[in-house]
Protein backbone atom coordinates (compact mmCIF):
# COMPACT_ATOMS: atom_id res chain seq x y z
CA UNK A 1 92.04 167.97 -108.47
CA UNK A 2 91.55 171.41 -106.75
CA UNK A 3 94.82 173.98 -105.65
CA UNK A 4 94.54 176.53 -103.19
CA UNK A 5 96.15 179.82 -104.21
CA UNK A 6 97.35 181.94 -101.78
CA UNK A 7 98.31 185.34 -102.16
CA UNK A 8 98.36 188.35 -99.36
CA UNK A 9 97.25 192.03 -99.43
CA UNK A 10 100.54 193.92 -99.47
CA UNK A 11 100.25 195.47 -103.27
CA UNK A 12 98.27 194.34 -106.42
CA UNK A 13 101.81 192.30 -107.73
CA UNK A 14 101.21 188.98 -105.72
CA UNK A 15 97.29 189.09 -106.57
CA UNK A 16 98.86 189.75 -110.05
CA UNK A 17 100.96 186.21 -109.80
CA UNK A 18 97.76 184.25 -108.66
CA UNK A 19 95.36 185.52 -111.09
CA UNK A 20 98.08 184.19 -113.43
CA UNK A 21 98.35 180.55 -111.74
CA UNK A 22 94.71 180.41 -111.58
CA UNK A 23 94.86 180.95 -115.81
CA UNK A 24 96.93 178.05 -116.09
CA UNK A 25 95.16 175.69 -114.34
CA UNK A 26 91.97 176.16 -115.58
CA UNK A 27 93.79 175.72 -118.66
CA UNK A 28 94.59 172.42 -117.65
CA UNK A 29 90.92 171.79 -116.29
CA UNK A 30 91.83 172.20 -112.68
CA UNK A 31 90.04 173.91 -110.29
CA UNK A 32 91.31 176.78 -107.95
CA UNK A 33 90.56 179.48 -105.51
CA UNK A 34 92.73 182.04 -104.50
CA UNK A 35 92.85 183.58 -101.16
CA UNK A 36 94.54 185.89 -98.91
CA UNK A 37 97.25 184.45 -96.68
CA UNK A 38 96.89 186.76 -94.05
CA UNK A 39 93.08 186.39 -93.32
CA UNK A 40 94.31 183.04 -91.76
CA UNK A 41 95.64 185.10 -89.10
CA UNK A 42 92.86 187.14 -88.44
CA UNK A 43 90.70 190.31 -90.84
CA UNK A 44 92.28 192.53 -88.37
CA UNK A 45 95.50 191.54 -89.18
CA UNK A 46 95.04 191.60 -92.43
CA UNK A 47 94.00 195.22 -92.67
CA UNK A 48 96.94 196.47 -90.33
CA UNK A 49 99.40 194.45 -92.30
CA UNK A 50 98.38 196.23 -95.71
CA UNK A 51 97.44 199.73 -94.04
CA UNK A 52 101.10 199.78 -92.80
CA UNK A 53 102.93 198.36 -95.81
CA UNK A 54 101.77 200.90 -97.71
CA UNK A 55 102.27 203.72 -95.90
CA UNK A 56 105.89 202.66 -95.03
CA UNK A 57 106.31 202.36 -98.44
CA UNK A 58 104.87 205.53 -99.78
CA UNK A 59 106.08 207.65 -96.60
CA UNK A 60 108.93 206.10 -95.24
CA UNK A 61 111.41 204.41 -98.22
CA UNK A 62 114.67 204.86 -96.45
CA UNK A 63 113.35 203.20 -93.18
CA UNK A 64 111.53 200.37 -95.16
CA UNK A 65 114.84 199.76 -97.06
CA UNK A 66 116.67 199.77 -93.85
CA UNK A 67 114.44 197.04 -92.35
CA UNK A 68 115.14 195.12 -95.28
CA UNK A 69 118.76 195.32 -95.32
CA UNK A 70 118.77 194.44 -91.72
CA UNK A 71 117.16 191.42 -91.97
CA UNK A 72 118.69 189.98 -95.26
CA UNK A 73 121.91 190.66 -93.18
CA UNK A 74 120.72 188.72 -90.08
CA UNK A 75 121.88 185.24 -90.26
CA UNK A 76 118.65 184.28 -87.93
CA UNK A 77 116.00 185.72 -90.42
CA UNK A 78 115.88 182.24 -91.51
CA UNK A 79 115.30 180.94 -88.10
CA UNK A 80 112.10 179.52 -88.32
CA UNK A 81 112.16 180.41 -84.33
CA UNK A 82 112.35 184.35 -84.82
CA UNK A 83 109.43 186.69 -84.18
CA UNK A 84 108.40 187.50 -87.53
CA UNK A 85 108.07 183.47 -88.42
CA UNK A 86 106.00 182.46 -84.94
CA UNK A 87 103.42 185.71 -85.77
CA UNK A 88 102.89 184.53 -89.07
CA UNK A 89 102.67 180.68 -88.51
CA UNK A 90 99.26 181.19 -85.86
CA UNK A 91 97.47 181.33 -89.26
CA UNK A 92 98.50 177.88 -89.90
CA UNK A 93 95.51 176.26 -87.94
CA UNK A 94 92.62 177.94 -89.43
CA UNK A 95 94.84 177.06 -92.38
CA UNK A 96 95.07 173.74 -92.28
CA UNK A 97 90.63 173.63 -91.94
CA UNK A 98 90.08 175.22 -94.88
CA UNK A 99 92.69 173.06 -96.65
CA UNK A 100 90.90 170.06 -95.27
CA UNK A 101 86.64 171.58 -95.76
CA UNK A 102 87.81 172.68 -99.31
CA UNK A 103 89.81 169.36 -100.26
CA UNK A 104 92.61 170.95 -101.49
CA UNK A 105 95.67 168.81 -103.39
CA UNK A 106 97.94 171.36 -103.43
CA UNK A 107 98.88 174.81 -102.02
CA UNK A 108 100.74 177.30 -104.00
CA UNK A 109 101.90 180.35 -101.69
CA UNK A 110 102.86 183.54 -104.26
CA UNK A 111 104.02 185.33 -101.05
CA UNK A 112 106.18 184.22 -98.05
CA UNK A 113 103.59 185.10 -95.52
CA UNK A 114 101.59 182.00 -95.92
CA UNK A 115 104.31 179.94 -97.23
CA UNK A 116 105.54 180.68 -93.39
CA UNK A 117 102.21 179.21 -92.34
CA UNK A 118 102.42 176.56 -94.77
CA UNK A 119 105.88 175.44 -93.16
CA UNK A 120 104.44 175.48 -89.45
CA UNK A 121 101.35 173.52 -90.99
CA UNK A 122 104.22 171.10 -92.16
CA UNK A 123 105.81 170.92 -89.17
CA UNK A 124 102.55 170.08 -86.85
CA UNK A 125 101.58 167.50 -89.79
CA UNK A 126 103.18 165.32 -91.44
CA UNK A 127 102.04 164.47 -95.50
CA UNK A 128 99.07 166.95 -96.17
CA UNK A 129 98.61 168.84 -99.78
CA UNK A 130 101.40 169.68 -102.51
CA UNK A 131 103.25 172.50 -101.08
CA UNK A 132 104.65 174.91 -104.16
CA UNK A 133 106.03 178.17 -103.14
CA UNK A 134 106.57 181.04 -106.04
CA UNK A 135 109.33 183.48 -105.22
CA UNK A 136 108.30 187.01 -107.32
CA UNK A 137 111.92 189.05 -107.01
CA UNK A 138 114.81 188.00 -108.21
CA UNK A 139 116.61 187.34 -105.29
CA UNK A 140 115.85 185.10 -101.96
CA UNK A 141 114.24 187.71 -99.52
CA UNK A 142 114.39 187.48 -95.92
CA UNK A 143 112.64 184.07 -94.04
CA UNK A 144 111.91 182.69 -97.30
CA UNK A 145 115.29 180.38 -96.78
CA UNK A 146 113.46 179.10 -93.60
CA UNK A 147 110.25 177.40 -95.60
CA UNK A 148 110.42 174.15 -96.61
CA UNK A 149 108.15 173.87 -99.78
CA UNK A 150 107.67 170.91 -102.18
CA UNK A 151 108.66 172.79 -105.47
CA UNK A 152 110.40 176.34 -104.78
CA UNK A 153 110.10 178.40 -107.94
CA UNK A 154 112.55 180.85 -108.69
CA UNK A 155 112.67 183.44 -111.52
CA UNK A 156 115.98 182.55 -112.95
CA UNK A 157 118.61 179.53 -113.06
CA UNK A 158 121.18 181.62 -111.64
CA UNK A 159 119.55 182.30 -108.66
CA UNK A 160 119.54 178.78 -107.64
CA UNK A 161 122.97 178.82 -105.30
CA UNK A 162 121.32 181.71 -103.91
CA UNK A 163 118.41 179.91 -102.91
CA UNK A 164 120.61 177.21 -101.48
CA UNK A 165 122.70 179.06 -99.52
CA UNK A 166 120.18 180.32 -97.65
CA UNK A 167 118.45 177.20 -96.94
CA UNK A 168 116.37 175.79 -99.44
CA UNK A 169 116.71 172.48 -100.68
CA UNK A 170 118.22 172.30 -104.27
CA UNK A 171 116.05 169.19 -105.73
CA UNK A 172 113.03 171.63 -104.66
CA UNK A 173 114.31 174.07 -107.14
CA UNK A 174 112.35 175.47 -110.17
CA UNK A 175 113.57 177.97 -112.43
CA UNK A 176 110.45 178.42 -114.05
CA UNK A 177 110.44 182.14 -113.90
CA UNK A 178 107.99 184.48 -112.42
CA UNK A 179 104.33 184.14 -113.76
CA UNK A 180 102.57 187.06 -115.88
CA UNK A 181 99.30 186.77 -117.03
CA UNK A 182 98.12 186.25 -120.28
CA UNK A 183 97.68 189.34 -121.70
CA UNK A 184 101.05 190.15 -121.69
CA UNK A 185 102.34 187.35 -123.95
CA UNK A 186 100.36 188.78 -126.76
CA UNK A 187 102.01 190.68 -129.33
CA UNK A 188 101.64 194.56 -128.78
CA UNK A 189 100.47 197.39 -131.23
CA UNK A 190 101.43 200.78 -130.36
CA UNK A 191 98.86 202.71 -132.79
CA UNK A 192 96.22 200.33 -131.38
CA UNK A 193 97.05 200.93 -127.96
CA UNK A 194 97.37 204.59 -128.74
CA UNK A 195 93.88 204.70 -130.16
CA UNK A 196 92.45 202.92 -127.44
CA UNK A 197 93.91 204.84 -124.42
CA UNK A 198 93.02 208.08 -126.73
CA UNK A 199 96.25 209.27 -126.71
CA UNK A 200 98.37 211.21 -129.63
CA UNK A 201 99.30 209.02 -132.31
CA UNK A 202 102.46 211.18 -133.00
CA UNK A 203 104.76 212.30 -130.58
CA UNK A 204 107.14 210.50 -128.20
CA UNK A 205 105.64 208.95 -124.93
CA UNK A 206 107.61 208.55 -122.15
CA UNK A 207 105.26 206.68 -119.43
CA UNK A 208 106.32 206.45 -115.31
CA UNK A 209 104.89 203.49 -113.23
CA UNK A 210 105.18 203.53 -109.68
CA UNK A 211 103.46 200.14 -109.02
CA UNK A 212 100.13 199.15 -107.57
CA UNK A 213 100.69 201.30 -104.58
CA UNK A 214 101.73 204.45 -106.15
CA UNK A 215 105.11 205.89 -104.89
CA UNK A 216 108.58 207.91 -105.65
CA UNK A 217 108.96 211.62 -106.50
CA UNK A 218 106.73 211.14 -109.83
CA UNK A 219 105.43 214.75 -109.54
CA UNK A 220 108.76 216.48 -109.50
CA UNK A 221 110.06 213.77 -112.58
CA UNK A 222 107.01 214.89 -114.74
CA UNK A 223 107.60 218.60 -114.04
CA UNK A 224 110.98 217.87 -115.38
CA UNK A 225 109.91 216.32 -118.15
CA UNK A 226 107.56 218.70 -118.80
CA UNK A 227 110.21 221.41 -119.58
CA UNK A 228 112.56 219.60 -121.66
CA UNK A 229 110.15 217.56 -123.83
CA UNK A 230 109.24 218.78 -127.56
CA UNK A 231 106.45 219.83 -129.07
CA UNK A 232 103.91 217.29 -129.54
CA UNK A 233 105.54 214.60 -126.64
CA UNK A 234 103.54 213.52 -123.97
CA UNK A 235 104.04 212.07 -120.37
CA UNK A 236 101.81 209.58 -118.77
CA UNK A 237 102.00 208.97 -114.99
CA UNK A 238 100.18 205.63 -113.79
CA UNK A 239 99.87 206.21 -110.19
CA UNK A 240 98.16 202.77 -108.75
CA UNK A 241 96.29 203.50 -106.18
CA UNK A 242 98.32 206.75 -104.71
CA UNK A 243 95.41 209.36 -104.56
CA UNK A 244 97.81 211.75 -103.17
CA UNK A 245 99.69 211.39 -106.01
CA UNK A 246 97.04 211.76 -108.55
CA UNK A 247 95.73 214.74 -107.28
CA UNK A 248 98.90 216.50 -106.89
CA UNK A 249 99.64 216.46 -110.36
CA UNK A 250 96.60 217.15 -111.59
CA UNK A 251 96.39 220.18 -109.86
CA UNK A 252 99.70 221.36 -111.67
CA UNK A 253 98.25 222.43 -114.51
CA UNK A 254 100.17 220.55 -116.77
CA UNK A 255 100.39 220.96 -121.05
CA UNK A 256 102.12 217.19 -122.00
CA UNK A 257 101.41 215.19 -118.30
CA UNK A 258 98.86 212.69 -118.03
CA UNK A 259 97.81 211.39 -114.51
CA UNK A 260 96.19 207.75 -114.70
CA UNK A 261 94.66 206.66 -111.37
CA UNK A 262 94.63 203.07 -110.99
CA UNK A 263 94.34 201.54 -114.57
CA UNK A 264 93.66 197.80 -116.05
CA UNK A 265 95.40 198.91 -119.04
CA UNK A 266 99.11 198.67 -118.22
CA UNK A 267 99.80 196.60 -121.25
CA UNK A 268 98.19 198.90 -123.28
CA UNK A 269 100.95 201.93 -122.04
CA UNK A 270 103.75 199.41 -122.26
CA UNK A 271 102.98 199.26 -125.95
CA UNK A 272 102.64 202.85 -126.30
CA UNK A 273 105.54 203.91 -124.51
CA UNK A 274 108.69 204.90 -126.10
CA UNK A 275 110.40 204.54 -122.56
CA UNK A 276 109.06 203.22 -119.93
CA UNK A 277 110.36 204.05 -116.60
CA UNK A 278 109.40 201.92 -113.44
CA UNK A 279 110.71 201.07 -110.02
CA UNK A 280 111.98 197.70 -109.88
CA UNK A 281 109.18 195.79 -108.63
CA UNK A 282 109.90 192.27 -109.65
CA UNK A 283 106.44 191.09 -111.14
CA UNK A 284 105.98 194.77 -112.71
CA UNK A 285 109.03 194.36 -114.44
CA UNK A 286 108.61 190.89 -115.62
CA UNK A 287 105.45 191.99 -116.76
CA UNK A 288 107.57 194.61 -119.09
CA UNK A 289 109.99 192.49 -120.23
CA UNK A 290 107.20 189.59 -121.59
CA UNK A 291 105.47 192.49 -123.60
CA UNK A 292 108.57 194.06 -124.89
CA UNK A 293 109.13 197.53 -123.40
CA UNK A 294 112.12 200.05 -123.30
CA UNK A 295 112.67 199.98 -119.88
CA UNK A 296 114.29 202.10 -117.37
CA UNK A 297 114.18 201.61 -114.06
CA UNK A 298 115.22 203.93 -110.87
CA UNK A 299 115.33 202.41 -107.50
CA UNK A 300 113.01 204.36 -105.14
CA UNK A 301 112.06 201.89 -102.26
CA UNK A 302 114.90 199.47 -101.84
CA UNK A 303 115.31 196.57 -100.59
CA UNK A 304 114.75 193.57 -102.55
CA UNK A 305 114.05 196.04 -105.25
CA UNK A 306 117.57 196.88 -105.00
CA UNK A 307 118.05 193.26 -105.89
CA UNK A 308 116.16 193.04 -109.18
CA UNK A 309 117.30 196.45 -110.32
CA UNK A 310 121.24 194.68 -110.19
CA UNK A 311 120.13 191.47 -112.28
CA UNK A 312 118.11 193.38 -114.72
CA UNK A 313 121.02 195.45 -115.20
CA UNK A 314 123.35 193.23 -115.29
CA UNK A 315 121.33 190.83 -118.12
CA UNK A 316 120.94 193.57 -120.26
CA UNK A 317 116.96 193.53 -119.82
CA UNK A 318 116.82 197.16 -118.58
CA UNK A 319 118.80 200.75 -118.45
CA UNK A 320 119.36 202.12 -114.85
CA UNK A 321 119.72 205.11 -113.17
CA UNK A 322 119.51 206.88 -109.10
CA UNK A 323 115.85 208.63 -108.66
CA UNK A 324 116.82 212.06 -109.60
CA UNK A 325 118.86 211.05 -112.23
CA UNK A 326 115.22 209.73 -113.66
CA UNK A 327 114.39 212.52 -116.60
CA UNK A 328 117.70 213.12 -117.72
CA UNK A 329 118.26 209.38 -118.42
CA UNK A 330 114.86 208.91 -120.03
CA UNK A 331 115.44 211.81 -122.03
CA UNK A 332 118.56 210.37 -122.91
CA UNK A 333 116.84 207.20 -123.76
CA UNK A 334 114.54 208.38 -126.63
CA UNK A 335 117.19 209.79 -128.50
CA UNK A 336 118.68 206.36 -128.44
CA UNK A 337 116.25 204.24 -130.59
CA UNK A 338 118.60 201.69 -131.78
CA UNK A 339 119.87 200.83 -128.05
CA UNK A 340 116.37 200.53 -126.97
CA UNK A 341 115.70 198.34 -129.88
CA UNK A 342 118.48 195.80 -128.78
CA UNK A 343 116.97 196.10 -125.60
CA UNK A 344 113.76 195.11 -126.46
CA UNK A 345 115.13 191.92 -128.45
CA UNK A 346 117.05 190.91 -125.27
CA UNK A 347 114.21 191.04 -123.56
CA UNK A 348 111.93 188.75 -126.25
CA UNK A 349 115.11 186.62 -125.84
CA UNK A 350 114.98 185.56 -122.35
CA UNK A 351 110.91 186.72 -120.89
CA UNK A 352 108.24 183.81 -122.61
CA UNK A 353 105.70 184.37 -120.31
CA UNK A 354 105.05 180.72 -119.77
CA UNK A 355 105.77 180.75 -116.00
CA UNK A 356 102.70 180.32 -114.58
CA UNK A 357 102.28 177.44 -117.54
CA UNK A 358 105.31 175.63 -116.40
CA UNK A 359 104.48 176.03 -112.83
CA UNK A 360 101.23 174.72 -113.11
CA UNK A 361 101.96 171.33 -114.94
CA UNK A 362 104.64 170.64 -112.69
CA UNK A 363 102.36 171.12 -109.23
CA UNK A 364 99.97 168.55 -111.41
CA UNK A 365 102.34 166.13 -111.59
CA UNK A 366 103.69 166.58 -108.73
CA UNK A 367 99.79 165.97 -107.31
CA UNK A 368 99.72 163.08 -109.83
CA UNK A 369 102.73 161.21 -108.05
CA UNK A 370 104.81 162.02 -111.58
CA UNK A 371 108.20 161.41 -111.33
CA UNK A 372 109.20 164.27 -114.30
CA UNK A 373 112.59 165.77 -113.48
CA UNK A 374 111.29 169.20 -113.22
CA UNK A 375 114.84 170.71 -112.13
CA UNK A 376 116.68 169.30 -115.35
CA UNK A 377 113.98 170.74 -117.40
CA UNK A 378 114.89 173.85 -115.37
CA UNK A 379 118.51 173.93 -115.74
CA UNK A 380 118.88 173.74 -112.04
């Protein structure tokens, strides 16, 4: 059995997902590559696709959010007729060859771009490979209600009407949760990950994330922090790959801030971090919850991010707060230990990390011709 993985190059969360997916089924002794959806349109594409992401979301938040909004408002972003959905779907030819020279049993789309192409592919064919798609925020974004996968994962039962409501089928449903790799299922130790990032044993550590791509007003929340911190607490800013960023706080000559370029060790500043306080990226997030983090999150980009930042809130899972309001509240936070600790057991509650697990065994039976009722299991 082999599964074809695709991902796309719009931030290091959906390559996240796969590398995940690609755990679990070599755990189950099936084979898998992973690849980027938007190479099927063309390299060129590809590059301008990610170039401008980025930079819209670095630079330009409030008209990113806006394009959002506009489109989860816009009963046709659905249409599998609209602009967006024909650009994307000319990928689903050179598609549908490498599906057929690499053999493939199943496809499992961790982004909507090629799960668009994977639809068109659908519609030009009929039968072809399993077709799983893996939504990775907690809410149904724009033209996803418009595919028409085989399994549609979602990251929580109570999503599922949703889903529904804006098109997908309900006995496609899985609420298996979004996958997190393996490291972050295993159980954190903050005076190990202290001593291995070479950071203070003593001392609070209040650590911002601003996801793969690096953005929000991170230098003017660590200056803050900077003032109003005690003796012997420390800062720690992971800024992806934001260069900008980086060097702008390293050139501020700071006592307690730390600036992290982009770092492999996330887990190991979750479990170091007093508070941890993040935008509300949906796999990022996730990610927190599995390992067990005091989290506070502060909604810079918008969006579907927007979306997560309202369930975690409303679950418990996380303390929120508006962008400026980002020091005070994490200052706030660490002299709150015992709320933070009912956090954190909320959060060990409800995050198992076995998404990418479930989601995996239920593609291979799905491949197998199994007949397993994957939405009771689900709750769905």
């Amino acid at each position: 059995m082999r599964v074809l993985i695709l991902s796309c190059n719009t931030g290091g969360g959906h390559n996240a997902v796969a590398a995940a997916l690609a755990e679990s089924f070599r755990r189950l002794g099936v084979s898998s590559d992973t690849a980027d959806g938007l190479g099927f349109i063309s390299k060129k594409a590809s590059r301008f696709v990610s170039k401008w992401h980025t930079r819209f979301y670095r630079r330009y938040p409030k008209l990113y959010k806006a394009g959002y909004m506009s489109a989860e408002s816009d009963a046709e972003s659905n249409d599998r007729d609209n602009m967006v959905y024909r650009y994307m779907a000319r990928g689903a030819r050179r598609l549908n060859r490498a599906i057929q020279d690499g053999g493939y049993d199943a496809v499992v789309c961790v982004h909507v771009i090629p799960a668009m192409m994977m639809t068109e592919l659908r519609r030009q064919c009929e039968g072809g490979p399993v077709f799983c798609f893996v939504a990775t925020d907690y809410t149904c974004s724009p033209t996803v209600g418009g595919c028409t996968p085989d399994i549609c994962v979602i990251p929580h039962e109570e999503l599922a009407e949703e889903f529904v409501s804006c098109g997908i089928k309900r006995e496609t449903l899985l609420a298996a949760g979004i996958p997190v790799r393996a490291v972050f299922r295993e159980q954190g130790d903050r005076a190990a990950a202290r001593s291995e990032l070479a950071l203070p044993q003593a001392g609070q550590h209040i650590v911002l994330m601003s996801g793969s791509i690096g953005c929000g007003p991170m230098a003017d929340i660590a200056s803050e922090l900077e003032l109003r911190m005690e003796k012997g607490d420390f800062v720690s800013v992971l800024c992806g790959s934001n260069r900008q960023m980086l060097y702008a706080l390293r050139h501020r000559g700071f006592y307690r801030v730390e600036a992290v370029s982009f770092t492999n060790r996330v887990q190991q500043y979750m479990d170091s971090a007093d508070v941890l306080v993040s935008k509300p990226g949906g796999i990022s997030i996730t990610e927190a919850c599995t390992r067990g983090t005091p989290l506070l999150l502060a909604d810079m980009v918008g969006g579907c991010e927007t979306r997560n930042q309202e369930f975690f809130h409303a679950h418990g899972w996380a303390e929120t707060c508006q962008p400026e309001e980002m020091a005070n509240a994490a200052m706030a936070m660490l002299g709150q230990p015992e709320q933070c600790r009912e956090l954190v057991e909320r959060q060990h509650r409800d995050f198992d990390g076995l998404a990418a697990d479930r989601i995996a065994q239920a593609v291979c039976e799905r491949c197998r011709g199994g007949a397993g009722d994957d939405r009771a299991a689900a709750g769905v």
